[in-house]
C-alpha atoms as a PDB file:
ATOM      1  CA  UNK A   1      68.857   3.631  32.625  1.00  0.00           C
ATOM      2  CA  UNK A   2      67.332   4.272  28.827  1.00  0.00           C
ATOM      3  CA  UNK A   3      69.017   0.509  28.057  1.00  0.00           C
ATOM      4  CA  UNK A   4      67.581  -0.912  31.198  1.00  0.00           C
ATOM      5  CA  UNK A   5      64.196   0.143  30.717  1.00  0.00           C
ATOM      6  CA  UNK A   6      64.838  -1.081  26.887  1.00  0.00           C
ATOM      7  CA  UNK A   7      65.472  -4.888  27.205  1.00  0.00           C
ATOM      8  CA  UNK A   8      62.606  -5.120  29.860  1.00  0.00           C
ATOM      9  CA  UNK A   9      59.512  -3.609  27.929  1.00  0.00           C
ATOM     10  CA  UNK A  10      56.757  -5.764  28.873  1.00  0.00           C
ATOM     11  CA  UNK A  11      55.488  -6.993  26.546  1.00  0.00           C
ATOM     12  CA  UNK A  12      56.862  -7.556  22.713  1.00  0.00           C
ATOM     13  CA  UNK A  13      55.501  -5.310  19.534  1.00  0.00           C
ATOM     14  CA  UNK A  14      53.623  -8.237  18.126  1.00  0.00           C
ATOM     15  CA  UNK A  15      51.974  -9.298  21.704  1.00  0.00           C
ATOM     16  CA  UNK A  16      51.316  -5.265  21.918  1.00  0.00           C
ATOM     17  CA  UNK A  17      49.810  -5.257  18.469  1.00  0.00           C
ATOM     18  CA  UNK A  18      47.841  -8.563  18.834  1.00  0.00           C
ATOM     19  CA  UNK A  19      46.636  -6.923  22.320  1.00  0.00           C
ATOM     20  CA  UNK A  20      45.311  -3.717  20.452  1.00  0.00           C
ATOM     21  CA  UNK A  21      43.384  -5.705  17.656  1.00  0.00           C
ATOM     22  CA  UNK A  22      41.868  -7.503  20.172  1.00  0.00           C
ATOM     23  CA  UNK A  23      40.551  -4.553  22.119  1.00  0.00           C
ATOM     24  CA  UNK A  24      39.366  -2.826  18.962  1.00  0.00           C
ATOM     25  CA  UNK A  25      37.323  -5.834  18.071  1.00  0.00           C
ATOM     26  CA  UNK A  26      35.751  -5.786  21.499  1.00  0.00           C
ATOM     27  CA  UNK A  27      35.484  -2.366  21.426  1.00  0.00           C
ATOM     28  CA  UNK A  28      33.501  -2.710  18.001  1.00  0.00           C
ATOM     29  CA  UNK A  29      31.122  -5.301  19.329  1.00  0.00           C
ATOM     30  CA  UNK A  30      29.995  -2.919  22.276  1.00  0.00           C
ATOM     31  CA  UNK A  31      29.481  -0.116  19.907  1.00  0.00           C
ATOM     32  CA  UNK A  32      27.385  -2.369  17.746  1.00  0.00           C
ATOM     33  CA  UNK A  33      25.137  -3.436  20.359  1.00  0.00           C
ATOM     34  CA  UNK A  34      24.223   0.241  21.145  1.00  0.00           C
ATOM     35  CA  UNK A  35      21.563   2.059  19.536  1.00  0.00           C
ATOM     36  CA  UNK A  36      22.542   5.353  17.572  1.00  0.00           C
ATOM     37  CA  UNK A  37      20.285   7.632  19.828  1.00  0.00           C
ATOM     38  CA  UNK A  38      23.283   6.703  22.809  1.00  0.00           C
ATOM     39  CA  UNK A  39      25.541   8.689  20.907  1.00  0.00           C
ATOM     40  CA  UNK A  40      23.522  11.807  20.783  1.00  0.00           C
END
């Protein structure tokens, strides 16, 4: 079961990496677009 889930992950660790840099660079443009009294 353990090898089965194993060879079918769905995505690789660079595609899972490039997918997280990705989100925390959109993620970083909403932030920058709000105004500091959002956070308070």
């Amino acid at each position: 079961m353990a090898e089965t889930q194993q060879t079918t992950l769905p995505v690789t660790v660079a595609e899972l990496g490039e997918r997280i840099r990705q989100s925390r660079a959109a993620f970083d443009a909403a932030v920058a677009r709000l105004t500091p009294e959002q956070f308070l």
